[in-house]
PDB file of N, CA and C in Angstrom:
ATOM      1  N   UNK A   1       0.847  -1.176   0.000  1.00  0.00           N
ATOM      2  CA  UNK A   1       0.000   0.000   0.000  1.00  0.00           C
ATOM      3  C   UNK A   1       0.892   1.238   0.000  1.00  0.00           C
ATOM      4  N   UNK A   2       0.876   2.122  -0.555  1.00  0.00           N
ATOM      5  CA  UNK A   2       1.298   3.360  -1.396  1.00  0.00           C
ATOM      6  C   UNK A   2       0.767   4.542  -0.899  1.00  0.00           C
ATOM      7  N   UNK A   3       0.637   5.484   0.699  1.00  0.00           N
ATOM      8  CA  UNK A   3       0.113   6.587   0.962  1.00  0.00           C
ATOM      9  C   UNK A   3       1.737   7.433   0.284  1.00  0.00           C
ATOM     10  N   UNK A   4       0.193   8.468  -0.316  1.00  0.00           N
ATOM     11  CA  UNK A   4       1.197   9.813  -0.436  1.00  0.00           C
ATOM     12  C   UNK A   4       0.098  11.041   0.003  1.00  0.00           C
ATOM     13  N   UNK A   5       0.655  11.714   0.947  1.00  0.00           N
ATOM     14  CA  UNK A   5      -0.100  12.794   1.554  1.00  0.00           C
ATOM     15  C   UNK A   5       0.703  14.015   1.133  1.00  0.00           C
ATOM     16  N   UNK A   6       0.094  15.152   0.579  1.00  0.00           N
ATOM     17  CA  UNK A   6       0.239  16.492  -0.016  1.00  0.00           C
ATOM     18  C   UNK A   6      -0.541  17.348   0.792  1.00  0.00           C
ATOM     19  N   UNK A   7       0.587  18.575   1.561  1.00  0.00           N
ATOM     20  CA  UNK A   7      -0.261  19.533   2.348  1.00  0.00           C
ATOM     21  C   UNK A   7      -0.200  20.479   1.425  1.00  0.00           C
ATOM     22  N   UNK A   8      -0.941  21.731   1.243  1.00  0.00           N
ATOM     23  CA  UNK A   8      -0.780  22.512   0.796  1.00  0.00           C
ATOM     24  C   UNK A   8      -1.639  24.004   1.234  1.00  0.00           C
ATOM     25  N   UNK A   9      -1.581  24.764   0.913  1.00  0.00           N
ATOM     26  CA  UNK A   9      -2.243  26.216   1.809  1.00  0.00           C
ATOM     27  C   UNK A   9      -3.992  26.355   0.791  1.00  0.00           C
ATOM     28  N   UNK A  10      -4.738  26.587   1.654  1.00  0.00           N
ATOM     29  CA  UNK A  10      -6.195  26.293   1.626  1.00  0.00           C
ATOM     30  C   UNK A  10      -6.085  27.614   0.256  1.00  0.00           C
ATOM     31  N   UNK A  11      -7.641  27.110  -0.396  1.00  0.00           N
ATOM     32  CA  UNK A  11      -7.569  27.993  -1.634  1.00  0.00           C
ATOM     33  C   UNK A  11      -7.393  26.525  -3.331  1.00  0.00           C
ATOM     34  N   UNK A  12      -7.019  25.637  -2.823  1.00  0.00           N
ATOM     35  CA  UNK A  12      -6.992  24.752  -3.953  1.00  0.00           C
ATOM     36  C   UNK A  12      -8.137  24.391  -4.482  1.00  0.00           C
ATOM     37  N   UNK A  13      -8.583  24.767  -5.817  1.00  0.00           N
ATOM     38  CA  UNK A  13      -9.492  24.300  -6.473  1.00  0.00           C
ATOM     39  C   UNK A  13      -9.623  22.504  -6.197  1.00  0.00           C
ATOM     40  N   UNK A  14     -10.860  21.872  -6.007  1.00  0.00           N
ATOM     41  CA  UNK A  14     -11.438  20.409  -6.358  1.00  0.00           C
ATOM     42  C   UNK A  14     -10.195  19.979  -7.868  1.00  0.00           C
ATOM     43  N   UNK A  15     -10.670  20.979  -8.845  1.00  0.00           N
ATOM     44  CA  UNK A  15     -10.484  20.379 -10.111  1.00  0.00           C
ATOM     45  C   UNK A  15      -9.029  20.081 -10.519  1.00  0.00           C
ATOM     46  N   UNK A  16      -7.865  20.998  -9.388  1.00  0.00           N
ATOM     47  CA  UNK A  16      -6.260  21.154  -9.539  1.00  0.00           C
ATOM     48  C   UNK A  16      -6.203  19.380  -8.427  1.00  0.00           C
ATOM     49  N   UNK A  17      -6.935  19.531  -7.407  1.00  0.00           N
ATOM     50  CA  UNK A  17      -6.575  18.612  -6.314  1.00  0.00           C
ATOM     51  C   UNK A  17      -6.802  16.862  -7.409  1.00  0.00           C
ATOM     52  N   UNK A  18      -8.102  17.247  -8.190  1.00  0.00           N
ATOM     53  CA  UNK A  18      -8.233  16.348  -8.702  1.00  0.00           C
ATOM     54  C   UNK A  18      -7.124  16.008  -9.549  1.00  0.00           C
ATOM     55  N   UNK A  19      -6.468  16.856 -10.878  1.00  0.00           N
ATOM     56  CA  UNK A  19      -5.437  16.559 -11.596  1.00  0.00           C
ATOM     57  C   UNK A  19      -4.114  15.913 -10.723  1.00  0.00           C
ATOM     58  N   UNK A  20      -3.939  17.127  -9.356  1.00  0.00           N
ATOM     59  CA  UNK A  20      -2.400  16.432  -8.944  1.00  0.00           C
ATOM     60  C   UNK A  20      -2.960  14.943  -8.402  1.00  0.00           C
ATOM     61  N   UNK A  21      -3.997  14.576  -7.739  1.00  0.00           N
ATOM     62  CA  UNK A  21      -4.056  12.958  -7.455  1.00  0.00           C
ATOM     63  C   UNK A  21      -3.899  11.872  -8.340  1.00  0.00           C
ATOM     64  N   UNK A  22      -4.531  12.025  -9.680  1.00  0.00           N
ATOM     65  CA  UNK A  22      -4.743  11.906 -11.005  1.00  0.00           C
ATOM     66  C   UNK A  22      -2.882  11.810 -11.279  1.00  0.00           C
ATOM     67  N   UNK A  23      -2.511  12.521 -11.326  1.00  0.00           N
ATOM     68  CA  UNK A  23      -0.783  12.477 -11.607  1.00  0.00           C
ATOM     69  C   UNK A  23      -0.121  12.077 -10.889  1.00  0.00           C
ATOM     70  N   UNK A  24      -0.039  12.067  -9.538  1.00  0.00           N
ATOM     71  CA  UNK A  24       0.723  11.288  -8.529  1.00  0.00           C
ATOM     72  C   UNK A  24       0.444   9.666  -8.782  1.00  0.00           C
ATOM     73  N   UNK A  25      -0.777   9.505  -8.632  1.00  0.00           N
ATOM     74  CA  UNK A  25      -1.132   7.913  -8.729  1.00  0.00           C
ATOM     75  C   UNK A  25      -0.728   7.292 -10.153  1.00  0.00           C
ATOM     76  N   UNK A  26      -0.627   8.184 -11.201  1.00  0.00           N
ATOM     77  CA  UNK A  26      -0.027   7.610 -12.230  1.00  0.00           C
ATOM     78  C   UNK A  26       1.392   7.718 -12.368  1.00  0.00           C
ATOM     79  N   UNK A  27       2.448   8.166 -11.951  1.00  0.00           N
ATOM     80  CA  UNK A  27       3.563   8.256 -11.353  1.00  0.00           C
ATOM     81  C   UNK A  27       4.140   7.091 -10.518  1.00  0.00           C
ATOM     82  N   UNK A  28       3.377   6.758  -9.499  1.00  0.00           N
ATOM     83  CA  UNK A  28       3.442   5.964  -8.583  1.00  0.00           C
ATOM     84  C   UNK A  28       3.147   4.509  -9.229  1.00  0.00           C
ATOM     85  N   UNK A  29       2.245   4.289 -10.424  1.00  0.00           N
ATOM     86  CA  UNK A  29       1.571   3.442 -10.901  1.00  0.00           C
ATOM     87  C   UNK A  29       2.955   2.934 -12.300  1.00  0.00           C
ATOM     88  N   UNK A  30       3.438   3.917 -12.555  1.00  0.00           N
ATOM     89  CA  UNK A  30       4.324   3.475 -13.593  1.00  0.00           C
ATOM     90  C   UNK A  30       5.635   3.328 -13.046  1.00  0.00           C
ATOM     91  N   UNK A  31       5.841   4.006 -12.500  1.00  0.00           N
ATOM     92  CA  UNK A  31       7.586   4.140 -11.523  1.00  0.00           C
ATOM     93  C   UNK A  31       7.755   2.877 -10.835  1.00  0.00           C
ATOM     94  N   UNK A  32       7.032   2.516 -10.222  1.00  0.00           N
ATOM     95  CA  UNK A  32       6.982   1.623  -8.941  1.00  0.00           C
ATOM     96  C   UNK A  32       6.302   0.250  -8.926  1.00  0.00           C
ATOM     97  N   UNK A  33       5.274   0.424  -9.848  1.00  0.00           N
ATOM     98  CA  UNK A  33       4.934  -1.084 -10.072  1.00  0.00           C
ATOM     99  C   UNK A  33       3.761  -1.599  -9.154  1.00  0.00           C
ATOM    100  N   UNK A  34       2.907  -0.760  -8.455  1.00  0.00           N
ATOM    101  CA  UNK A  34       1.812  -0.938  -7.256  1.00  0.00           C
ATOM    102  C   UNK A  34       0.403  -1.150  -8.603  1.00  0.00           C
ATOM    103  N   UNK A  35      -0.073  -1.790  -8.115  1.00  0.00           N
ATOM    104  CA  UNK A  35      -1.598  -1.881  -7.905  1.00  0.00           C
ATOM    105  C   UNK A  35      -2.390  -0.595  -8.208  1.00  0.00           C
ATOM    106  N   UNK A  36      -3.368  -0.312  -8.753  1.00  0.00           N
ATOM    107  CA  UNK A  36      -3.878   0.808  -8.610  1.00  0.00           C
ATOM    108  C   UNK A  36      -4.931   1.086  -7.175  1.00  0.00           C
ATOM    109  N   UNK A  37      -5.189   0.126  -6.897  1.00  0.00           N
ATOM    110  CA  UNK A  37      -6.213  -0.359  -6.123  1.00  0.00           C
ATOM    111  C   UNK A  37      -5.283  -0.426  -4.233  1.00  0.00           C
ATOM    112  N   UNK A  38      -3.994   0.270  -4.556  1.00  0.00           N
ATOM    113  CA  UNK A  38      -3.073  -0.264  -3.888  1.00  0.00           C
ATOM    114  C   UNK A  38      -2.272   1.480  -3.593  1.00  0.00           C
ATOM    115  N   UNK A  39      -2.997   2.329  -4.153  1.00  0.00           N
ATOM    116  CA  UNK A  39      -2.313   3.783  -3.936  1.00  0.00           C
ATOM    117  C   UNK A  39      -3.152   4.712  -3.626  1.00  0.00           C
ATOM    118  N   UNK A  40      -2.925   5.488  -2.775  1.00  0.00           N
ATOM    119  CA  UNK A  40      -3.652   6.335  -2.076  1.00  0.00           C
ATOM    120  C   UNK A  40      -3.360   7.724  -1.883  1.00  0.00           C
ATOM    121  N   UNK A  41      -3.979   8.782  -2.315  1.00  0.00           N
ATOM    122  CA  UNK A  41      -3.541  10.308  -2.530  1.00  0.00           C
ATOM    123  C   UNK A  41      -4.235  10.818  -1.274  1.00  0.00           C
ATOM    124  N   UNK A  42      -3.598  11.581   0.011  1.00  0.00           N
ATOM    125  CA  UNK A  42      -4.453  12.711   0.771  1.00  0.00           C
ATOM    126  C   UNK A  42      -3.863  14.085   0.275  1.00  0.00           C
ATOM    127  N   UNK A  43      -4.834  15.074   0.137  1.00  0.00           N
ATOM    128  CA  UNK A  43      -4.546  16.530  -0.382  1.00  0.00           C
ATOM    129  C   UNK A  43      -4.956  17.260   1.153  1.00  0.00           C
ATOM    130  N   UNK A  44      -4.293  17.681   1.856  1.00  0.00           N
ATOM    131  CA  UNK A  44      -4.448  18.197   3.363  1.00  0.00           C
ATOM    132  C   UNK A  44      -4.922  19.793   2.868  1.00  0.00           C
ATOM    133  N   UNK A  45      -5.453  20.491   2.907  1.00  0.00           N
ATOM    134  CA  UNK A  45      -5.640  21.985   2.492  1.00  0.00           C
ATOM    135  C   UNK A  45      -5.614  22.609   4.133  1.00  0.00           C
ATOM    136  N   UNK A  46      -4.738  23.604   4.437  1.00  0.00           N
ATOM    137  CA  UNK A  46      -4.304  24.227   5.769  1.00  0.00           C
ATOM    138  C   UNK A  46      -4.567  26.013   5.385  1.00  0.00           C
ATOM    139  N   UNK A  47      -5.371  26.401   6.569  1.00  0.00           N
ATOM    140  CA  UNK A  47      -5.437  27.412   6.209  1.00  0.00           C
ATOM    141  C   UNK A  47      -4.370  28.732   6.793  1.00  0.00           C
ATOM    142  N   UNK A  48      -3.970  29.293   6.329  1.00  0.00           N
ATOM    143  CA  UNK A  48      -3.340  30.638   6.887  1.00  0.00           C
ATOM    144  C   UNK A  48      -3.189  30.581   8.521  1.00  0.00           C
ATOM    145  N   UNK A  49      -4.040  30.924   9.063  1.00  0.00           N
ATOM    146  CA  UNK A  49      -4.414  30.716  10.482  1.00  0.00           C
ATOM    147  C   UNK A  49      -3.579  29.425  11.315  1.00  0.00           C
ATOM    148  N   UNK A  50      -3.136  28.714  10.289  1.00  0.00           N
ATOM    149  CA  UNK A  50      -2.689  27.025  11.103  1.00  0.00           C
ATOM    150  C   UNK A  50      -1.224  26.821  10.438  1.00  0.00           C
ATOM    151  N   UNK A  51      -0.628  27.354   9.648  1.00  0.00           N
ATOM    152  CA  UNK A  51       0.721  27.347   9.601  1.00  0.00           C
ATOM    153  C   UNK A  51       1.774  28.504   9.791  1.00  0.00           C
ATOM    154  N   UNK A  52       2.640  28.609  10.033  1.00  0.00           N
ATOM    155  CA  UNK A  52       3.565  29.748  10.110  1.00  0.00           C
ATOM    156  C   UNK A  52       4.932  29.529   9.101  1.00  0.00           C
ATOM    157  N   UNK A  53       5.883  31.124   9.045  1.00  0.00           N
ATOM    158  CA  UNK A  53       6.571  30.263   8.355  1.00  0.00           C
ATOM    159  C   UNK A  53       7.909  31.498   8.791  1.00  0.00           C
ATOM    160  N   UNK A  54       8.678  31.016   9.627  1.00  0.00           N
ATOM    161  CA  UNK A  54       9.715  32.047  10.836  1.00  0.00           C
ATOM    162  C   UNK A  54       8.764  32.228  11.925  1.00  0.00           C
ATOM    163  N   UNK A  55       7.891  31.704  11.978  1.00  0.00           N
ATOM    164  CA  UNK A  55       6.967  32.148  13.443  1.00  0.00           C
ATOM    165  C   UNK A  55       5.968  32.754  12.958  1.00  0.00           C
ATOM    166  N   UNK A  56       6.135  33.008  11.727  1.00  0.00           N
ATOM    167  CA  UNK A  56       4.755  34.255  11.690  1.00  0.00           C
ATOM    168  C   UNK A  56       4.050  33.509  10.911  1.00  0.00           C
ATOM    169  N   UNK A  57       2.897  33.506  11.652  1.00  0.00           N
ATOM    170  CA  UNK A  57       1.075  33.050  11.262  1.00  0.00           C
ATOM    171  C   UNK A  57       0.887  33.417   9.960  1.00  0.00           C
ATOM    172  N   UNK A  58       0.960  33.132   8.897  1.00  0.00           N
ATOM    173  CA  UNK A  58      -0.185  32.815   7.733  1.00  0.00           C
ATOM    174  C   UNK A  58      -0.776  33.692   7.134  1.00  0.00           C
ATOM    175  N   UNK A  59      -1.750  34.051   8.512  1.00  0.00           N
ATOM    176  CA  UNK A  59      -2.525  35.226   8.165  1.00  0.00           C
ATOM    177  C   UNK A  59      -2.374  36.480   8.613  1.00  0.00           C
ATOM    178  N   UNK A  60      -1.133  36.722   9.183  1.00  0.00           N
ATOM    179  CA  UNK A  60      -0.482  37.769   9.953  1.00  0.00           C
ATOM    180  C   UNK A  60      -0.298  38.841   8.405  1.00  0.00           C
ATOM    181  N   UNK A  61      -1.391  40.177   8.339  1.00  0.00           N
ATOM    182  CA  UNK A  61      -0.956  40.837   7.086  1.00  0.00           C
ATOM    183  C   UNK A  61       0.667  41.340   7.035  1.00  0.00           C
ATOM    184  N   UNK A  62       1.342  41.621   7.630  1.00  0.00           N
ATOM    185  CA  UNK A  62       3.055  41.485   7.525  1.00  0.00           C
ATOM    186  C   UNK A  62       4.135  40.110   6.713  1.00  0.00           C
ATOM    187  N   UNK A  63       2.983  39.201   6.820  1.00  0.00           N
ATOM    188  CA  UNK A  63       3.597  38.094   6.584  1.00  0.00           C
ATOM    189  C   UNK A  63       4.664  38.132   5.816  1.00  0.00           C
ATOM    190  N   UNK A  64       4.963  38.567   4.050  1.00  0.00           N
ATOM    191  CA  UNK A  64       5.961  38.670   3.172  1.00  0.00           C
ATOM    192  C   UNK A  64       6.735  39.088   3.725  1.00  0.00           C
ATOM    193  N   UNK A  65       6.868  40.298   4.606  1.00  0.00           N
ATOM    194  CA  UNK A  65       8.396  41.046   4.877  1.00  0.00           C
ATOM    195  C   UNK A  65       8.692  40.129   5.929  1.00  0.00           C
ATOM    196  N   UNK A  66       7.843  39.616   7.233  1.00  0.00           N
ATOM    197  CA  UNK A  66       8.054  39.077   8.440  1.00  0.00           C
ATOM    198  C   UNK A  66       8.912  38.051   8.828  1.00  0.00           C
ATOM    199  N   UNK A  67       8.130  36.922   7.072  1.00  0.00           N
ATOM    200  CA  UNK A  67       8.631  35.615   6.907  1.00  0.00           C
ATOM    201  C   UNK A  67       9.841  35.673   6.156  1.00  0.00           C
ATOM    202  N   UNK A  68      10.745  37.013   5.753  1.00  0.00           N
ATOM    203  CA  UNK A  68      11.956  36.188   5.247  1.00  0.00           C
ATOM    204  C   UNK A  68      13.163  36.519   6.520  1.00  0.00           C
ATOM    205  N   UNK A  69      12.584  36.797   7.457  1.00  0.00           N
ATOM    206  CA  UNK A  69      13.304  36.992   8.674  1.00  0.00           C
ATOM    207  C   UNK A  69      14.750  35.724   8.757  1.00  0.00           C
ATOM    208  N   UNK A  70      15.916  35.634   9.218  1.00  0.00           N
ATOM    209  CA  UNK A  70      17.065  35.020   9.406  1.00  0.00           C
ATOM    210  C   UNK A  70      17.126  34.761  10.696  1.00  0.00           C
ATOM    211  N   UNK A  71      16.684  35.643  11.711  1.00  0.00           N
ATOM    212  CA  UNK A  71      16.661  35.517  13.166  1.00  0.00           C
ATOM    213  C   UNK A  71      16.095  35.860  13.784  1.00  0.00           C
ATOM    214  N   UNK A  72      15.860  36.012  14.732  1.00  0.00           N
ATOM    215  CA  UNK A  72      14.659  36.620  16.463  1.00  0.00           C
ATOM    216  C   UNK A  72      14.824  37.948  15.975  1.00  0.00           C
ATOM    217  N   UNK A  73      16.857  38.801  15.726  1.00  0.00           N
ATOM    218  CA  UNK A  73      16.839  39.924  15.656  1.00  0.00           C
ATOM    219  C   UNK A  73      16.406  40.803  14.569  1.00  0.00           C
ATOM    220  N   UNK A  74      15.815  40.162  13.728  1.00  0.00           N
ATOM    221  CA  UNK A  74      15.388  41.069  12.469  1.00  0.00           C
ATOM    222  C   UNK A  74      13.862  41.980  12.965  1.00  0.00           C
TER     223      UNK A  74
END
């Protein structure tokens, strides 16, 4: 059995989530030699609010300048 789990930031169309599962499982299906019946796609969609990225929240409007921070002292 073949999990592949994909997080990605909320906002993903059904119809993109559908293509990348659609492409992973055929990837997985030719590369590797599994079963189809035997591979499994999760698409996690996370919103702003639930990831950070240097500490700063997502949805923090500063975010671009905040997040290319190097240290505490910036």
């Amino acid at each position: 059995m073949t999990i592949t789990r994909i997080d990605t930031w909320d906002g993903i169309t059904e119809k993109k989530a559908k293509l990348w599962a659609e492409a992973i499982t055929k990837i997985i299906y030719e590369e590797f030699d599994n079963n189809l019946d035997e591979i499994q796609v999760y698409i996690n969609l996370v919103s702003p609010s639930h990831w950070s990225q240097a500490g700063i929240m997502g949805n923090d409007d500063s975010w671009i300048e905040k997040s290319k921070r190097k240290s505490y002292g910036e």
